[in-house]
Protein backbone atom coordinates (compact mmCIF):
# COMPACT_ATOMS: atom_id res chain seq x y z
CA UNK A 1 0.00 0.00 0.00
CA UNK A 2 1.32 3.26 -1.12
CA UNK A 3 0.92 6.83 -0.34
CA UNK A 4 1.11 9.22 -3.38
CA UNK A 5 1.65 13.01 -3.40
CA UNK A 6 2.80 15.04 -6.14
CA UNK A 7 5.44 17.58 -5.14
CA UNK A 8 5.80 19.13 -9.05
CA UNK A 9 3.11 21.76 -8.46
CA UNK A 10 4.31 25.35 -8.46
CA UNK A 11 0.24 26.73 -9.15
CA UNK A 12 -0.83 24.61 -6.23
CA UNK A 13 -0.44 24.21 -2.77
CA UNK A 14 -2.42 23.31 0.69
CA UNK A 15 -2.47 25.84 3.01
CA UNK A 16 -4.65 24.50 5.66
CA UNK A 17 -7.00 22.21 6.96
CA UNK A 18 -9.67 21.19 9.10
CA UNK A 19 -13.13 22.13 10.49
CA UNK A 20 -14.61 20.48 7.43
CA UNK A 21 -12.62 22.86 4.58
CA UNK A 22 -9.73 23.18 2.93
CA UNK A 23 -7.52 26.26 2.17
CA UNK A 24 -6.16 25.97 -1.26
CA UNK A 25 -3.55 28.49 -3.64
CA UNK A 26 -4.70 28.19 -7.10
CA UNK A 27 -1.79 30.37 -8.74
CA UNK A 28 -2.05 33.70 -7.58
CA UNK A 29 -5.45 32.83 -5.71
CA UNK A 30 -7.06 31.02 -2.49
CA UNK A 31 -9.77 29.65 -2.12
CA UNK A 32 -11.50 27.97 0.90
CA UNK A 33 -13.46 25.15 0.30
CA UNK A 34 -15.80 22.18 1.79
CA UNK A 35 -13.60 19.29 3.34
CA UNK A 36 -15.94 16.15 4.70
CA UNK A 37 -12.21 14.49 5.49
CA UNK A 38 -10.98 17.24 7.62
CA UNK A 39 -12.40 16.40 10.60
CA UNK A 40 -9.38 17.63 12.66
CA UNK A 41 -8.97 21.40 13.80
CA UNK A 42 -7.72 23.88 11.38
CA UNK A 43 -4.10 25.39 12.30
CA UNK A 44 -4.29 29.04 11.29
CA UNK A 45 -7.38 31.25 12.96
CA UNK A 46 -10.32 31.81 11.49
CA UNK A 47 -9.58 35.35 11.33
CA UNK A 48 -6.86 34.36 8.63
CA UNK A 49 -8.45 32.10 6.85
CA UNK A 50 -10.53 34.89 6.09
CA UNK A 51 -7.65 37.56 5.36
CA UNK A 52 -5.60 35.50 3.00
CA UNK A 53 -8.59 33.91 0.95
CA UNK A 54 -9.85 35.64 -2.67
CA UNK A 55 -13.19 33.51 -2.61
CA UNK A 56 -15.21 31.09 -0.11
CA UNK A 57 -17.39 28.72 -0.85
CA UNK A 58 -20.56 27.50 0.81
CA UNK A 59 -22.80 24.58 0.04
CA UNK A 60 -26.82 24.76 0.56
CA UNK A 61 -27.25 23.89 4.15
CA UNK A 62 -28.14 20.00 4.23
CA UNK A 63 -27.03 19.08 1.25
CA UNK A 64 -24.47 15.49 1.12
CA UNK A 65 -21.71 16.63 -1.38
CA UNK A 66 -21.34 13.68 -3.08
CA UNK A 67 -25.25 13.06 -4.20
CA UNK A 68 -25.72 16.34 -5.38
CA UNK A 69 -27.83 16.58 -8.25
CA UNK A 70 -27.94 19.42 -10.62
CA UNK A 71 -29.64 22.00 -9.34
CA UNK A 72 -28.68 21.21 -5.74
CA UNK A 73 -25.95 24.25 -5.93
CA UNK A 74 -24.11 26.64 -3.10
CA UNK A 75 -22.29 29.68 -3.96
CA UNK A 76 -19.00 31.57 -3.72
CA UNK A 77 -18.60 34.49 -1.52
CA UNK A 78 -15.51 36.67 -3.36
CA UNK A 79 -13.30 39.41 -2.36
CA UNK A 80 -13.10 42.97 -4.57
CA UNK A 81 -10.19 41.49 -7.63
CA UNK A 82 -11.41 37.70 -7.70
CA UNK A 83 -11.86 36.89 -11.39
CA UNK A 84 -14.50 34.10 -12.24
CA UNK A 85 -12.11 32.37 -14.58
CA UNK A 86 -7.89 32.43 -14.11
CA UNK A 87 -5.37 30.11 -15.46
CA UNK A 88 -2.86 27.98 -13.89
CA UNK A 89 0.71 25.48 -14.91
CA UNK A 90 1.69 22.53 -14.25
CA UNK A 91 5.06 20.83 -15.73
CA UNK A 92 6.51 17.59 -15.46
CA UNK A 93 9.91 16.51 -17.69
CA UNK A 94 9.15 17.88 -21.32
CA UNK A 95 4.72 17.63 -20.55
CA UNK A 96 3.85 21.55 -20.14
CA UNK A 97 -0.14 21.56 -19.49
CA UNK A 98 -1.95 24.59 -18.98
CA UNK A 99 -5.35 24.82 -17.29
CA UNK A 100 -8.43 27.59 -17.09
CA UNK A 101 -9.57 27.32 -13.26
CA UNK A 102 -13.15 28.33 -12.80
CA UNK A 103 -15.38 29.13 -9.82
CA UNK A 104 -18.60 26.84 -10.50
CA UNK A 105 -21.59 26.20 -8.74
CA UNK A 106 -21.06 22.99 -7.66
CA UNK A 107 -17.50 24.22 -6.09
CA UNK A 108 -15.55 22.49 -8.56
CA UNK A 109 -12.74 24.34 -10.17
CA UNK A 110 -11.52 22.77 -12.97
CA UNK A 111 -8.72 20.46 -11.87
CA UNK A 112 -8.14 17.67 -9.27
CA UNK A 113 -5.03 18.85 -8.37
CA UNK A 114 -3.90 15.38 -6.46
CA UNK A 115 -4.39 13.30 -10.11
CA UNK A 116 -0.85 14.75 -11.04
CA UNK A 117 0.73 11.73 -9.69
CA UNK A 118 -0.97 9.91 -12.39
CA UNK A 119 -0.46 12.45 -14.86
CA UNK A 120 3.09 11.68 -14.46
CA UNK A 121 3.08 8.63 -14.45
CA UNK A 122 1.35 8.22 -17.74
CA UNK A 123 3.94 10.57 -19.13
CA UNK A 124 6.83 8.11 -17.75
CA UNK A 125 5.06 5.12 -19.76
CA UNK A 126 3.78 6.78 -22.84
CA UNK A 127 6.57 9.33 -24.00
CA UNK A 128 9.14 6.55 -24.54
CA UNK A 129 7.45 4.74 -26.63
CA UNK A 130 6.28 7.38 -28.93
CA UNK A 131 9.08 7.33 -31.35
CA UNK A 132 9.29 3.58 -31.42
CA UNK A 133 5.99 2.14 -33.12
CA UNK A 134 2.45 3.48 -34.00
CA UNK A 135 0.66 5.80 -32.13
CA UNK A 136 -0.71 4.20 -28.86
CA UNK A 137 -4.49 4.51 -28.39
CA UNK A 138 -5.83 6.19 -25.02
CA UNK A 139 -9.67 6.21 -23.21
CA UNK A 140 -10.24 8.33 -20.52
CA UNK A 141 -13.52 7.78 -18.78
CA UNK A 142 -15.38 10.18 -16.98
CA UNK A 143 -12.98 12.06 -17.73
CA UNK A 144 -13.67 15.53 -16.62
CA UNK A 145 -11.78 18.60 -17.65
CA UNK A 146 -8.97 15.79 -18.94
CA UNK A 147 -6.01 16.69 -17.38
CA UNK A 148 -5.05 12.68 -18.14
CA UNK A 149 -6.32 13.53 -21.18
CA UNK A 150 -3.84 16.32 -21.75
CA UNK A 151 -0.79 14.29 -20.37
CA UNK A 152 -1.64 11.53 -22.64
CA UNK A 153 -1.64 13.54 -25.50
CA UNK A 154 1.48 15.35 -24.95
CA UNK A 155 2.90 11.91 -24.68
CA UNK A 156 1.92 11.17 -28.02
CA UNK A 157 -1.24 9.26 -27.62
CA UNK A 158 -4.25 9.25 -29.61
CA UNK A 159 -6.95 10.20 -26.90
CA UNK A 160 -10.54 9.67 -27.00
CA UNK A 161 -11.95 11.77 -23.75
CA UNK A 162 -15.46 10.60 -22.68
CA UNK A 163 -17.55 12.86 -20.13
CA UNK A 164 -21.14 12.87 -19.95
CA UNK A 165 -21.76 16.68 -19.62
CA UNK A 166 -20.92 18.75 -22.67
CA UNK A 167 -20.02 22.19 -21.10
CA UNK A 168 -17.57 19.92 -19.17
CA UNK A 169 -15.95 18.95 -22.60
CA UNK A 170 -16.32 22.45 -24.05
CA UNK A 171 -14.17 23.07 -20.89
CA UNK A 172 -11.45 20.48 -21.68
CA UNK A 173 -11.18 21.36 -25.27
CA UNK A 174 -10.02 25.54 -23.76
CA UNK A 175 -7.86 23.37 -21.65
CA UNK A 176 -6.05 21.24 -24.85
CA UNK A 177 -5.44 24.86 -27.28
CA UNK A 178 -4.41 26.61 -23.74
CA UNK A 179 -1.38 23.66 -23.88
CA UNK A 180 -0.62 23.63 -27.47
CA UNK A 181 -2.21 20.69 -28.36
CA UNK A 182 -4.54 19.10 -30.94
CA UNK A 183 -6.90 15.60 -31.77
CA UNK A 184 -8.69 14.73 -28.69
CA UNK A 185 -11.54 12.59 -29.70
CA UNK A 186 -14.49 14.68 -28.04
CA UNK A 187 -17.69 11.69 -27.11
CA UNK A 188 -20.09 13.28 -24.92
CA UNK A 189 -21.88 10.18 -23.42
CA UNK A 190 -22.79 7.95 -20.59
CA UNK A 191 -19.46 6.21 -19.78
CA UNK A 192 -20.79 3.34 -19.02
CA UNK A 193 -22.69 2.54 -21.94
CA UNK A 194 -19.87 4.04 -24.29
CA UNK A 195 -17.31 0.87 -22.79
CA UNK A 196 -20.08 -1.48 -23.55
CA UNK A 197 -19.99 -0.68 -26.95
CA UNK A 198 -16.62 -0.37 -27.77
CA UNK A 199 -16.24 -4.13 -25.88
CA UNK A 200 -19.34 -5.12 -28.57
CA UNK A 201 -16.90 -3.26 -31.48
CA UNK A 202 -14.08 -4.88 -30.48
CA UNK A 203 -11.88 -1.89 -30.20
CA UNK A 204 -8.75 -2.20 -28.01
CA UNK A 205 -7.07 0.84 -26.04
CA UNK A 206 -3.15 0.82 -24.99
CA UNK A 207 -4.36 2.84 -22.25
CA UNK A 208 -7.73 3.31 -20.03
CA UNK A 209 -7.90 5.69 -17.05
CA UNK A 210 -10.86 5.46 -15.18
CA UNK A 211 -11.91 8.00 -12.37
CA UNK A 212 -15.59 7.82 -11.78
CA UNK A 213 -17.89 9.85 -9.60
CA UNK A 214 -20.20 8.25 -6.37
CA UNK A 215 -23.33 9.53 -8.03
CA UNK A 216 -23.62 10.85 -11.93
CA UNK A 217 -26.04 11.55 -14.56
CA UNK A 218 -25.61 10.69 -18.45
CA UNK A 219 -26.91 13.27 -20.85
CA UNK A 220 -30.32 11.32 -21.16
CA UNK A 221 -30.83 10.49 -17.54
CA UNK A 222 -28.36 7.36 -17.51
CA UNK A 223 -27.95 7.31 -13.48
CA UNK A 224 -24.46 6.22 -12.42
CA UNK A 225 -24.09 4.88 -8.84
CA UNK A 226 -20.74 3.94 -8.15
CA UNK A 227 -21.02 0.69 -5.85
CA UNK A 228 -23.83 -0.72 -8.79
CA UNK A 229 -21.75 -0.29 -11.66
CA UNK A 230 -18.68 -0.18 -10.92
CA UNK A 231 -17.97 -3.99 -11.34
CA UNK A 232 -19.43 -4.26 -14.81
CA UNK A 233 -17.53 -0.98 -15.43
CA UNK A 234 -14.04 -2.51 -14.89
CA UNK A 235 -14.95 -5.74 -16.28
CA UNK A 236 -15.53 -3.84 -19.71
CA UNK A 237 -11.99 -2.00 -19.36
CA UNK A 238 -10.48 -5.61 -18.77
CA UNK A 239 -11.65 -6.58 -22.60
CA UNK A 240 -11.15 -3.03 -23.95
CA UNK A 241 -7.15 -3.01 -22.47
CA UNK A 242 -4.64 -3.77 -24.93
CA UNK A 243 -2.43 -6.88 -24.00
CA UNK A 244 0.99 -5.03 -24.43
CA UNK A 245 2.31 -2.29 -23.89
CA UNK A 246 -0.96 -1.28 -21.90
CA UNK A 247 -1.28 0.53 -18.74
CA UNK A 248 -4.57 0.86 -16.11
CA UNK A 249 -5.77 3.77 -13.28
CA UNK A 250 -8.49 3.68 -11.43
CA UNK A 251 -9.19 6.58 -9.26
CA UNK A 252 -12.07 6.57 -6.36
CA UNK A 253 -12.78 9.29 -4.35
CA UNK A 254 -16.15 8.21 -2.66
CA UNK A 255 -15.62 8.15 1.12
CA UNK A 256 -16.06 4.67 2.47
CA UNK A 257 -14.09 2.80 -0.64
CA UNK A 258 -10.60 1.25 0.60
CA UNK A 259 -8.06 0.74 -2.35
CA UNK A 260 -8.28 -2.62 -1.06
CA UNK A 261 -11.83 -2.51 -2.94
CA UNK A 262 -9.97 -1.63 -6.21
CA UNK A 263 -7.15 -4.39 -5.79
CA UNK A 264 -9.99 -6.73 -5.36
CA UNK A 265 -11.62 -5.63 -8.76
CA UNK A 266 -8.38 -5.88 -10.25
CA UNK A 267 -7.69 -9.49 -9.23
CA UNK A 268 -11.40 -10.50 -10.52
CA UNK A 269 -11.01 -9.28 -13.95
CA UNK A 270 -7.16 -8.74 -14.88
CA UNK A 271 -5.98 -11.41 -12.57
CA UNK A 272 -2.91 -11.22 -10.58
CA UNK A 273 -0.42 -8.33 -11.99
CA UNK A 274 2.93 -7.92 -11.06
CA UNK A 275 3.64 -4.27 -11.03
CA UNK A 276 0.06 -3.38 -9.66
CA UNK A 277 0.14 -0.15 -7.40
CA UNK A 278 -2.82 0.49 -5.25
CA UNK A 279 -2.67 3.46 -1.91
CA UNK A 280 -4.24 6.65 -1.57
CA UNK A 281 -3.44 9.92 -2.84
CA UNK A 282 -2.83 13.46 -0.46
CA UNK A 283 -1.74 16.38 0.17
CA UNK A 284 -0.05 17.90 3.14
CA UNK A 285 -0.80 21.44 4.98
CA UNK A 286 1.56 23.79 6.10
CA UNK A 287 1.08 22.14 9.36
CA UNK A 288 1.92 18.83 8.48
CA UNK A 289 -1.47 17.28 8.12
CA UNK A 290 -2.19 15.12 5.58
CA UNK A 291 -5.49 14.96 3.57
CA UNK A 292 -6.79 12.15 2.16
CA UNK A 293 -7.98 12.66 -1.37
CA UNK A 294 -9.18 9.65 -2.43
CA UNK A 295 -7.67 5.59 -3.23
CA UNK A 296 -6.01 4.92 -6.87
CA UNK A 297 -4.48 1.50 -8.16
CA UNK A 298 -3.00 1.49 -11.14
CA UNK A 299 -0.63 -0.58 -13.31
CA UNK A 300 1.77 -1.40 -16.76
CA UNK A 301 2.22 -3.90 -18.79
């Protein structure tokens, strides 16, 4: 069991924690933000959490983050100079990726800061080989404002991105011209039902990253409930993954879900693997506390 952080961010960092929120530097802005995982106390005063923070957000009272549906919003409260929309770096090796941040309704921004890890390591598999034989083939499911996407491309990967919401995609396509590159394949669909028919096609993928929500929503009403589906979900990336060279991630942020969970749905549909890496992924405060920020396993072949 491992624990993964990613200490390549210059646009990032964890401030604080605790009380239920985290205080977060996006570039040259903080935000404060719901926490369920910080159950401990915060370190710094209230009174400077508010100082040194451009925008706070706050969830409608009695609302469980992860089963909101749309509509089921909260709102930022911002400080005189806080922009809706900024931009922010991140660099790895040779992969520059650049992405637009953006305060939503929801409280999302725009990028999951702690998937860097992943980012890189798709970069370490992918960027070798890209001289050496035909372009290796990518999917990226539920994949959000693709910053796997990105790093996969820059790697030299074809990419198809899938994401169920299409201002979501809108929003990854800003994010692929913002770092100078081209040729994501764009599907806005239920995941789900997008792997079962590329299994039914018999289409194969070098590469399948897989970070699904708790609770989702296709664009015609497809409802996606992680402990349901998730088993048929990686059963379909088993027969869509490439034998070799081929790489897996699956990322799971619901609260409740040990990696231990993910090993075991390794085992039952790739079998035993050798190089299989499963922990949990965090950042540490100022203080020295460390958040959790969800479970990953991932592996190469």
């Amino acid at each position: 069991m491992q624990l993964l952080t990613s200490s390549y961010w210059k646009d990032y960092e964890l401030i604080d924690t605790g009380g239920l929120e985290k205080l977060e530097r996006f570039g040259k802005y903080t935000l404060a933000r719901p926490e369920p995982q910080a159950v401990w106390e915060k370190s710094l005063p209230e009174a400077e959490w508010e100082r040194i923070s451009h925008a706070r957000y706050r969830r409608m009272r009695g609302i469980d983050p992860s089963k909101l549906e749309p509509g089921e919003k909260g709102d930022w409260k911002l400080k005189p100079g806080m922009p809706d929309q900024w931009m922010i770096s991140y660099s790895y090796k040779e992969m520059h990726l650049k992405f637009r941040l953006g305060l939503t309704a929801f409280g999302h921004i725009g990028v999951f800061p702690e998937q860097a890890v992943n980012w890189n390591y798709i970069y370490d598999i992918l960027n070798p080989l890209r001289d050496t034989r035909h372009a290796l083939r990518v999917l990226n499911l539920f994949a959000y404002t693709g910053g796997a996407s990105l790093a996969s491309r820059a790697s030299g990967a074809e990419v198809v991105h899938v994401d169920s919401v299409k201002p979501v995609v809108t929003w990854a396509k800003e994010d692929m011209e913002a770092s100078g590159l081209n040729r994501i394949h764009w599907v806005v669909e239920d995941a789900l039902k997008f792997a079962r028919r590329e299994v039914k096609r018999g289409n194969r993928y070098n590469g399948i990253i897989l970070d699904p929500p708790a609770y989702g929503r296709g664009p015609e009403g497809e409802k996606w409930i992680l402990q349901d589906s998730i088993n048929e979900m990686v059963k379909s990336c088993s027969q869509l993954l490439d034998h070799e060279p081929g790489f897996f991630i699956l990322s799971l942020y619901s609260m409740g879900f040990s990696a231990l969970i993910a090993d075991s749905l390794s085992r039952s549909h790739f079998g035993i693997i050798p190089d299989q890496e499963i922990g949990e992924l965090y950042f540490t405060d100022r203080s020295g506390k460390k958040l959790p920020l969800g479970t990953f396993l991932r592996f190469k072949k």
